[in-house]
N, C-alpha and C. Protein backbone atom coordinates (compact mmCIF):
# COMPACT_ATOMS: atom_id res chain seq x y z
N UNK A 1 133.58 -90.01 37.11
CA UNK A 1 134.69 -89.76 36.23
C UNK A 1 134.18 -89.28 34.87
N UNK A 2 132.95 -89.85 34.79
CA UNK A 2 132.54 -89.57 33.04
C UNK A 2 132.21 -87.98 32.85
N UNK A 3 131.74 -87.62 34.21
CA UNK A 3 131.34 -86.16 34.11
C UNK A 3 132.32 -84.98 34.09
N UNK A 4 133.37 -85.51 35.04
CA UNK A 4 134.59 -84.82 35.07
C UNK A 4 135.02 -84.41 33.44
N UNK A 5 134.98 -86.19 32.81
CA UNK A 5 135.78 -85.95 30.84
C UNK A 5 134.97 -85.03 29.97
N UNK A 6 133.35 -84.98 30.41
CA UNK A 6 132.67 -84.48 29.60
C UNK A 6 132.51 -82.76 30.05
N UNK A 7 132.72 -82.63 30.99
CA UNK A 7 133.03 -81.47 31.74
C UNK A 7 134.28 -80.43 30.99
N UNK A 8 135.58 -81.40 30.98
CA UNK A 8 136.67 -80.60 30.36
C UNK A 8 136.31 -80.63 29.17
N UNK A 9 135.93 -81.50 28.23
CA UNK A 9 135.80 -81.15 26.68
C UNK A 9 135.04 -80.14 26.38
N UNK A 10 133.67 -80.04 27.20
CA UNK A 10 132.85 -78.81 27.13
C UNK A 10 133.68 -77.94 26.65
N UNK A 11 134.37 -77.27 27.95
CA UNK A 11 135.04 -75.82 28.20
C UNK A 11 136.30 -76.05 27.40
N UNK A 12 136.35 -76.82 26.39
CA UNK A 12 137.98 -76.98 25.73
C UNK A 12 138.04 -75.69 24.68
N UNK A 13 139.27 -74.83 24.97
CA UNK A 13 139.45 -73.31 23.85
C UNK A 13 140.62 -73.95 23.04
N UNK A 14 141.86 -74.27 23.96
CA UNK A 14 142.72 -74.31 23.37
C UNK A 14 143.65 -75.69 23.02
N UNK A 15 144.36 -75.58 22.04
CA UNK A 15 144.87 -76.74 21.73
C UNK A 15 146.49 -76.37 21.04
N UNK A 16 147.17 -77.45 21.82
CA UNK A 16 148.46 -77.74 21.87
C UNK A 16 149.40 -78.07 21.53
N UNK A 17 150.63 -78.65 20.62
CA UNK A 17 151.06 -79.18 19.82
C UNK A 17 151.88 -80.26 21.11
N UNK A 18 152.02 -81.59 21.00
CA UNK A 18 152.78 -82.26 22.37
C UNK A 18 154.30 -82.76 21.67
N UNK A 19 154.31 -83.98 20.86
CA UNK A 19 155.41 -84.32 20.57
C UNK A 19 155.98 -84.31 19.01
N UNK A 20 154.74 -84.09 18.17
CA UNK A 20 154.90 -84.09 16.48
C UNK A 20 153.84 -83.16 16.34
N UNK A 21 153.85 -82.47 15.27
CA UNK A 21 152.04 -81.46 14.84
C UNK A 21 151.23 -82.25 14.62
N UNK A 22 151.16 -83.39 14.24
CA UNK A 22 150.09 -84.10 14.12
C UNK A 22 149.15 -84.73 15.61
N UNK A 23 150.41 -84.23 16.88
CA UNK A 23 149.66 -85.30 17.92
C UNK A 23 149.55 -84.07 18.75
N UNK A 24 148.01 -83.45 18.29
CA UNK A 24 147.52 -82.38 18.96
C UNK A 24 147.20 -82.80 20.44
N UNK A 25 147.21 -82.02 21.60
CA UNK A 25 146.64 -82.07 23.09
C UNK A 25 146.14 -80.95 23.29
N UNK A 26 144.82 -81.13 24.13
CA UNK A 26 143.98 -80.29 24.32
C UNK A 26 143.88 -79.58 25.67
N UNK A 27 143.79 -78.85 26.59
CA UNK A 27 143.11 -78.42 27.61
C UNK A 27 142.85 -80.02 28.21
N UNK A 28 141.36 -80.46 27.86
CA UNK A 28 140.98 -81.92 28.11
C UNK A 28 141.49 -82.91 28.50
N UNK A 29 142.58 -82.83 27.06
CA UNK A 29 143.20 -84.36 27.34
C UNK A 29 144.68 -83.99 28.40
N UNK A 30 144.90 -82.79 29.02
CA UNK A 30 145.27 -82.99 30.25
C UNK A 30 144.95 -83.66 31.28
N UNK A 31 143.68 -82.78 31.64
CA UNK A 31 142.42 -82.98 33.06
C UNK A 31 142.58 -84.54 32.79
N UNK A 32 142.08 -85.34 31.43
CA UNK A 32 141.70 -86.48 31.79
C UNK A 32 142.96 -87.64 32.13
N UNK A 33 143.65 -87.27 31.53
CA UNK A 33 145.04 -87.76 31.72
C UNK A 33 145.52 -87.34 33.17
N UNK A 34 145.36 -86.61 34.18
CA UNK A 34 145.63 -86.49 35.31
C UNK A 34 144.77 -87.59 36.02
N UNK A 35 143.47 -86.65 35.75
CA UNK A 35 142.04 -87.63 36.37
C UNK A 35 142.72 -88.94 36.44
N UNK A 36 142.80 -89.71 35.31
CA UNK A 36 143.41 -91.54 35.56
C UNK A 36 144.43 -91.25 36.13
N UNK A 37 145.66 -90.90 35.94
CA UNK A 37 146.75 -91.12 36.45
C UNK A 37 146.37 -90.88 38.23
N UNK A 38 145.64 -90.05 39.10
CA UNK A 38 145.29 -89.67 40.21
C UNK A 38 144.71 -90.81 40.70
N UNK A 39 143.51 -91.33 39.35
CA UNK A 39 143.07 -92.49 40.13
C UNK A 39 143.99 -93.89 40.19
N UNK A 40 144.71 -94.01 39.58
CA UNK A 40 145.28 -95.01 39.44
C UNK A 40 146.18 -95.11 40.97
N UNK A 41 146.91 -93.58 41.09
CA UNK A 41 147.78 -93.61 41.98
C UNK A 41 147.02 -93.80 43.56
N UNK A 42 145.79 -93.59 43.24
CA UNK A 42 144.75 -94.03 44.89
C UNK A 42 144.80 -95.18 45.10
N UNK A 43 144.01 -96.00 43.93
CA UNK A 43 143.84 -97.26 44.15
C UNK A 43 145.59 -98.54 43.86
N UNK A 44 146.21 -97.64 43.44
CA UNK A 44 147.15 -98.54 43.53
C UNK A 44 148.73 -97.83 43.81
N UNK A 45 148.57 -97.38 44.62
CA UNK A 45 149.80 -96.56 45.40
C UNK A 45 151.17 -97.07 45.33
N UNK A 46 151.30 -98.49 44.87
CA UNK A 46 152.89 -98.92 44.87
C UNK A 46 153.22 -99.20 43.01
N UNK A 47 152.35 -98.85 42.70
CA UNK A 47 151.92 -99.13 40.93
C UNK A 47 152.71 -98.18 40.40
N UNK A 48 153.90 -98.97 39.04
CA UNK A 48 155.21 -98.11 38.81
C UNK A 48 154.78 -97.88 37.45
N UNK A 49 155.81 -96.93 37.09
CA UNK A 49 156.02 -96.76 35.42
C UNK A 49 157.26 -96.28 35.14
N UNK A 50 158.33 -97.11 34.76
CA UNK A 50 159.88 -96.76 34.95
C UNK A 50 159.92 -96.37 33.69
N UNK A 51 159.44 -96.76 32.22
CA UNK A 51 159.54 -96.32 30.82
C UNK A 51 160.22 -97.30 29.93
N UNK A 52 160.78 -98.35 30.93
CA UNK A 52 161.69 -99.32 29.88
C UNK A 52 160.96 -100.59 30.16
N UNK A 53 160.08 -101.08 29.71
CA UNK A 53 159.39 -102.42 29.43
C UNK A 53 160.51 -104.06 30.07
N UNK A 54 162.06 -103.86 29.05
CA UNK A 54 163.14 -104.60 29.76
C UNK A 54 163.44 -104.42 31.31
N UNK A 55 163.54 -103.27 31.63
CA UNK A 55 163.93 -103.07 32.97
C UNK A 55 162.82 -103.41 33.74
N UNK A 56 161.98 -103.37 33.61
CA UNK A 56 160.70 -103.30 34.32
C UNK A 56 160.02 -105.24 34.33
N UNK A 57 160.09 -105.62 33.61
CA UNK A 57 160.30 -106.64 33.44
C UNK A 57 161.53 -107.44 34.29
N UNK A 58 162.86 -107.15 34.04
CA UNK A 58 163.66 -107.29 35.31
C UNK A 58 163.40 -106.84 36.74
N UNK A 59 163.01 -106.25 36.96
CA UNK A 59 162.77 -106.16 38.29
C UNK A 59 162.50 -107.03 38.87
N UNK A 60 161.31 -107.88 38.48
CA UNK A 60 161.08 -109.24 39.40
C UNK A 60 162.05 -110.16 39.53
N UNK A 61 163.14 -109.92 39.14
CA UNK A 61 164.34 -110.86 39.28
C UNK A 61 164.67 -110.14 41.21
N UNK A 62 164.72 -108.93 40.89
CA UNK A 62 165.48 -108.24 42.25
C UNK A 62 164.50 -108.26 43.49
N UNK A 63 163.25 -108.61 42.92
CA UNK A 63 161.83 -108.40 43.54
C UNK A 63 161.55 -106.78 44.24
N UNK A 64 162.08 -106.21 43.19
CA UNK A 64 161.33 -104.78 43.38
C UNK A 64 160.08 -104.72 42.74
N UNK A 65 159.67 -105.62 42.03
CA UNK A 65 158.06 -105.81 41.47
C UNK A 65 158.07 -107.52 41.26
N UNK A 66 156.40 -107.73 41.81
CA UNK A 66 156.38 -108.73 41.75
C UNK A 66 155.55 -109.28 40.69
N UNK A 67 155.10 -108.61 39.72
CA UNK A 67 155.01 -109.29 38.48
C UNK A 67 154.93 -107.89 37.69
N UNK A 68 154.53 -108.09 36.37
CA UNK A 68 154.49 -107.51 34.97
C UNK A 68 153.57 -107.66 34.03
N UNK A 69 152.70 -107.18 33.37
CA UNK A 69 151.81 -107.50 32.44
C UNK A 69 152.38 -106.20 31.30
N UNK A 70 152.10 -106.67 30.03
CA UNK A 70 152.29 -105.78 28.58
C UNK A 70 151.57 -106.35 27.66
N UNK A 71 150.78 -105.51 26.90
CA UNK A 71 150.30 -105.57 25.35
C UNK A 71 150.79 -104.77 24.71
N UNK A 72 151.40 -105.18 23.44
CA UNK A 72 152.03 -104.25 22.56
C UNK A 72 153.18 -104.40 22.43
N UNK A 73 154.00 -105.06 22.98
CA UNK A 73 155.54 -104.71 23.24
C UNK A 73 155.61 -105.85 21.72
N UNK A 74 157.50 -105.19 21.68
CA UNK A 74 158.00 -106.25 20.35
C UNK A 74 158.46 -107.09 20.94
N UNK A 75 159.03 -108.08 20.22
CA UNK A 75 159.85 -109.14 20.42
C UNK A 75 161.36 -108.85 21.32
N UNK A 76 161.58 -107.71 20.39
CA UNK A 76 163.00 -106.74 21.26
C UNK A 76 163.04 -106.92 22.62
N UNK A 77 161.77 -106.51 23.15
CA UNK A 77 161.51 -105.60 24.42
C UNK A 77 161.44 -106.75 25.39
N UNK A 78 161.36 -108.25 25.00
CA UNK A 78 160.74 -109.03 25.70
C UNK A 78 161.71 -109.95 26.12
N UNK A 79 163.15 -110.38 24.90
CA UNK A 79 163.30 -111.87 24.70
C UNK A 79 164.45 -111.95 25.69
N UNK A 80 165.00 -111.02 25.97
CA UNK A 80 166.39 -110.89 26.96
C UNK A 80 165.71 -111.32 28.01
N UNK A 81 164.89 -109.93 28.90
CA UNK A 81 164.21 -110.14 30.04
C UNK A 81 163.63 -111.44 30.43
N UNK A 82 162.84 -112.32 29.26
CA UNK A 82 162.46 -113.47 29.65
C UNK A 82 163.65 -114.45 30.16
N UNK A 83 164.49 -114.14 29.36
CA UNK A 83 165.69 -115.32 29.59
C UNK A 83 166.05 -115.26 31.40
N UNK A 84 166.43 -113.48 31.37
CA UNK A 84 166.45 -113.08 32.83
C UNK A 84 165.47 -113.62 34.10
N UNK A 85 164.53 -113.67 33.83
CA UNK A 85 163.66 -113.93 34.68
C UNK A 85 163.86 -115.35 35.05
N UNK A 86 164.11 -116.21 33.70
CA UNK A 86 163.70 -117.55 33.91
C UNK A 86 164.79 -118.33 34.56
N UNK A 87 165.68 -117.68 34.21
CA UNK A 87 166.94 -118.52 35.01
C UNK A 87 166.77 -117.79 35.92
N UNK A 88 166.02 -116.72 37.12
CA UNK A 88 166.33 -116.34 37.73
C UNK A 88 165.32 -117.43 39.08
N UNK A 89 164.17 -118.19 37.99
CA UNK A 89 163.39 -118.78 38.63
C UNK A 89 161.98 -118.25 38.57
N UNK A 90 161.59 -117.21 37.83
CA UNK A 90 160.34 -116.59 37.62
C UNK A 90 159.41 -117.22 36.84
N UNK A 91 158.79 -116.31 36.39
CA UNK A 91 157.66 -117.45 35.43
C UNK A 91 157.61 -116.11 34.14
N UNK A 92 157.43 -116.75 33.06
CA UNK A 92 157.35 -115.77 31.57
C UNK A 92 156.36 -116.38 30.86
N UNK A 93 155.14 -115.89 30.75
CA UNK A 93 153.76 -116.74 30.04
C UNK A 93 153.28 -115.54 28.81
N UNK A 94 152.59 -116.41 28.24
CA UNK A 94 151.81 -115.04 27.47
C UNK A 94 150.24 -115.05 28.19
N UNK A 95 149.75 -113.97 27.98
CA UNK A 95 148.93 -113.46 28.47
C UNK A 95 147.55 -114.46 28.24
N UNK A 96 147.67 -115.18 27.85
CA UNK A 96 146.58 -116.43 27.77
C UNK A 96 146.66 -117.22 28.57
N UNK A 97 147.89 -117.57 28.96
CA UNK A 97 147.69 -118.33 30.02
C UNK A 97 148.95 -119.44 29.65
N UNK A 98 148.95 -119.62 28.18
CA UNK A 98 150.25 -120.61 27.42
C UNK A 98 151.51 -120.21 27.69
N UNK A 99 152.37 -120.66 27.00
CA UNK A 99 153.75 -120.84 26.88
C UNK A 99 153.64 -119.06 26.33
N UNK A 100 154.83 -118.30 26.15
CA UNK A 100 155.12 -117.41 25.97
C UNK A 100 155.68 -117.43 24.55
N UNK A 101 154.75 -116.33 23.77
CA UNK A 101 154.89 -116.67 22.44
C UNK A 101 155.53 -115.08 21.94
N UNK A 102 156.99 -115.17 21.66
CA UNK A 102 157.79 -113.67 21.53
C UNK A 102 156.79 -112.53 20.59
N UNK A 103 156.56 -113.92 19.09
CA UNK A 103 155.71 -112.89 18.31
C UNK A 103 154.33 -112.11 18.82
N UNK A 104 153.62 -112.64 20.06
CA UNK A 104 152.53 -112.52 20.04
C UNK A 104 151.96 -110.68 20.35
N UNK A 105 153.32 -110.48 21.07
CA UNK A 105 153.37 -108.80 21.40
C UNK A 105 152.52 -109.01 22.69
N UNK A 106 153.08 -109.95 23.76
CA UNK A 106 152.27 -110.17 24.90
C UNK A 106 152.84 -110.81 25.86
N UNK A 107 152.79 -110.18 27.58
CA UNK A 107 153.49 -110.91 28.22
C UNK A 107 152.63 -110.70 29.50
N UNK A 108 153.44 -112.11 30.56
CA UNK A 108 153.22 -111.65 31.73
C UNK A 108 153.71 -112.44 32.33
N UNK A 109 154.81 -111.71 33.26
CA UNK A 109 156.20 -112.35 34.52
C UNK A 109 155.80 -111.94 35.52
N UNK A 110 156.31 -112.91 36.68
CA UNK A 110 156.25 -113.29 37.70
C UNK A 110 157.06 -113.63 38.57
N UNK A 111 156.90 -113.69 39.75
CA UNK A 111 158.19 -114.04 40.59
C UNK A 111 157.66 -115.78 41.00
N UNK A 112 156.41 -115.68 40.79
CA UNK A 112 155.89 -117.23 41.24
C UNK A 112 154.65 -117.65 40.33
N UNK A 113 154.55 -118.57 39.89
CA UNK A 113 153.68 -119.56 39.23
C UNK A 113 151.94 -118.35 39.64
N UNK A 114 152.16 -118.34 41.14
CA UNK A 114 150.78 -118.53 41.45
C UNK A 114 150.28 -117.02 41.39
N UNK A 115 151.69 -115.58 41.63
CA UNK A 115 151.30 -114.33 40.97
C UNK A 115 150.48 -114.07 39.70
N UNK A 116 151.78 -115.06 39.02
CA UNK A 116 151.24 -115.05 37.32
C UNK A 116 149.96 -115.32 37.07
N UNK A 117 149.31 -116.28 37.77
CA UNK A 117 147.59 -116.81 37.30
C UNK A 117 146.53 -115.62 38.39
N UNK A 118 147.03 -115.51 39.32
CA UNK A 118 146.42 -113.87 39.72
C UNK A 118 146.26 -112.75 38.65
N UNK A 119 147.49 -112.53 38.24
CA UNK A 119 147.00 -111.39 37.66
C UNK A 119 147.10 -111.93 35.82
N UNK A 120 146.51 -113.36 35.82
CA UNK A 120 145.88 -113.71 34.11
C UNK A 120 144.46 -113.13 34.26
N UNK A 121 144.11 -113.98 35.57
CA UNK A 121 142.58 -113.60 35.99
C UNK A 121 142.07 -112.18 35.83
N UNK A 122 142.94 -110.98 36.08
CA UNK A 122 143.07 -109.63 35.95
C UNK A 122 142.36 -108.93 34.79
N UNK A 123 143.23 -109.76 33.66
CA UNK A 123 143.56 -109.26 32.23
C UNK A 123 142.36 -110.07 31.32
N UNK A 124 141.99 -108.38 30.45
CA UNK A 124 141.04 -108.80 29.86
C UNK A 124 141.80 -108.94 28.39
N UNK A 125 141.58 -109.85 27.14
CA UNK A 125 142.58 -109.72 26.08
C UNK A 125 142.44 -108.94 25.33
N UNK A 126 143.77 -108.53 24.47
CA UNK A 126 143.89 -107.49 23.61
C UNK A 126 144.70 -108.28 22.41
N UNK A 127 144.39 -108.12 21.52
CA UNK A 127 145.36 -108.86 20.33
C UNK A 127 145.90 -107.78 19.79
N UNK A 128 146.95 -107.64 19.14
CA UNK A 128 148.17 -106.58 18.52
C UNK A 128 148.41 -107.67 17.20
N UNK A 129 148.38 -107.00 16.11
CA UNK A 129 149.30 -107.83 14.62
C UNK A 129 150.74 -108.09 15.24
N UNK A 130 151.00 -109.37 14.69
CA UNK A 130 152.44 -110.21 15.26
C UNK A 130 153.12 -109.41 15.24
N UNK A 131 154.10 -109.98 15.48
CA UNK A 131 155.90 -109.42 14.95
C UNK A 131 156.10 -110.23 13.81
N UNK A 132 156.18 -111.25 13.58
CA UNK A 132 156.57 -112.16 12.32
C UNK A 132 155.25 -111.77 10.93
N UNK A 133 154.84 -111.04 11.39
CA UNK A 133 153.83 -111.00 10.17
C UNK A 133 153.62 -109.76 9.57
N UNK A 134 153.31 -109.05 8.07
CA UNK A 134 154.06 -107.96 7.68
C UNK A 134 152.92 -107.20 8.08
């Protein structure tokens, strides 16, 4: 894979404007952005990306997914869905392994106790500045 990234940057001419002028895309950061997304879709073929963090998070209520992991998300994105889940019988932790902490910008739901500690084991940590803190 490393040769593939270093491969497209080589031959990089042109460059792109994507969603603001400031957030240039290159030739490159196509290829490599396919490259993962290709690999991702090999090794994990039922592996979603719906765009709404809430919805996606709900799902394990319907068990169209059986768990969820996020870094980054706000408090917004999180506090409904947890409620959802939990009365639904799921599990809502933060990514440490504790109680689920809204500010922490960290989650991970489950349809069962024993998903959730599967995929803690998974996750390597990432810390994000709170929500409660300026």
């Amino acid at each position: 894979m490393v040769s593939v990234v270093q491969s497209a940057v080589k031959q990089e001419k042109q460059v792109s404007s994507k969603s603001t002028p400031t957030d240039l895309v290159t030739e490159a950061d196509h290829q490599v952005e396919e490259l993962i997304i290709s690999t991702l879709r090999e090794q994990y073929p039922s592996h979603r990306v719906i765009g709404s963090s809430t919805l996606a998070l709900c799902h394990i209520t319907s068990g169209a997914a059986e768990a969820y992991y996020q870094y980054g998300l706000h408090c917004w994105d999180i506090a409904a869905a947890a409620v959802i889940i939990r009365e639904a019988g799921g599990y809502v932790i933060d990514t440490t392994g504790g109680a689920l902490d809204l500010m922490s910008r960290r989650v991970v739901a489950a349809g069962t106790r024993e998903i959730a500690d599967y995929v803690l084991k998974q996750l390597q940590p990432i810390n994000y500045s709170r929500d409660d803190l300026p």
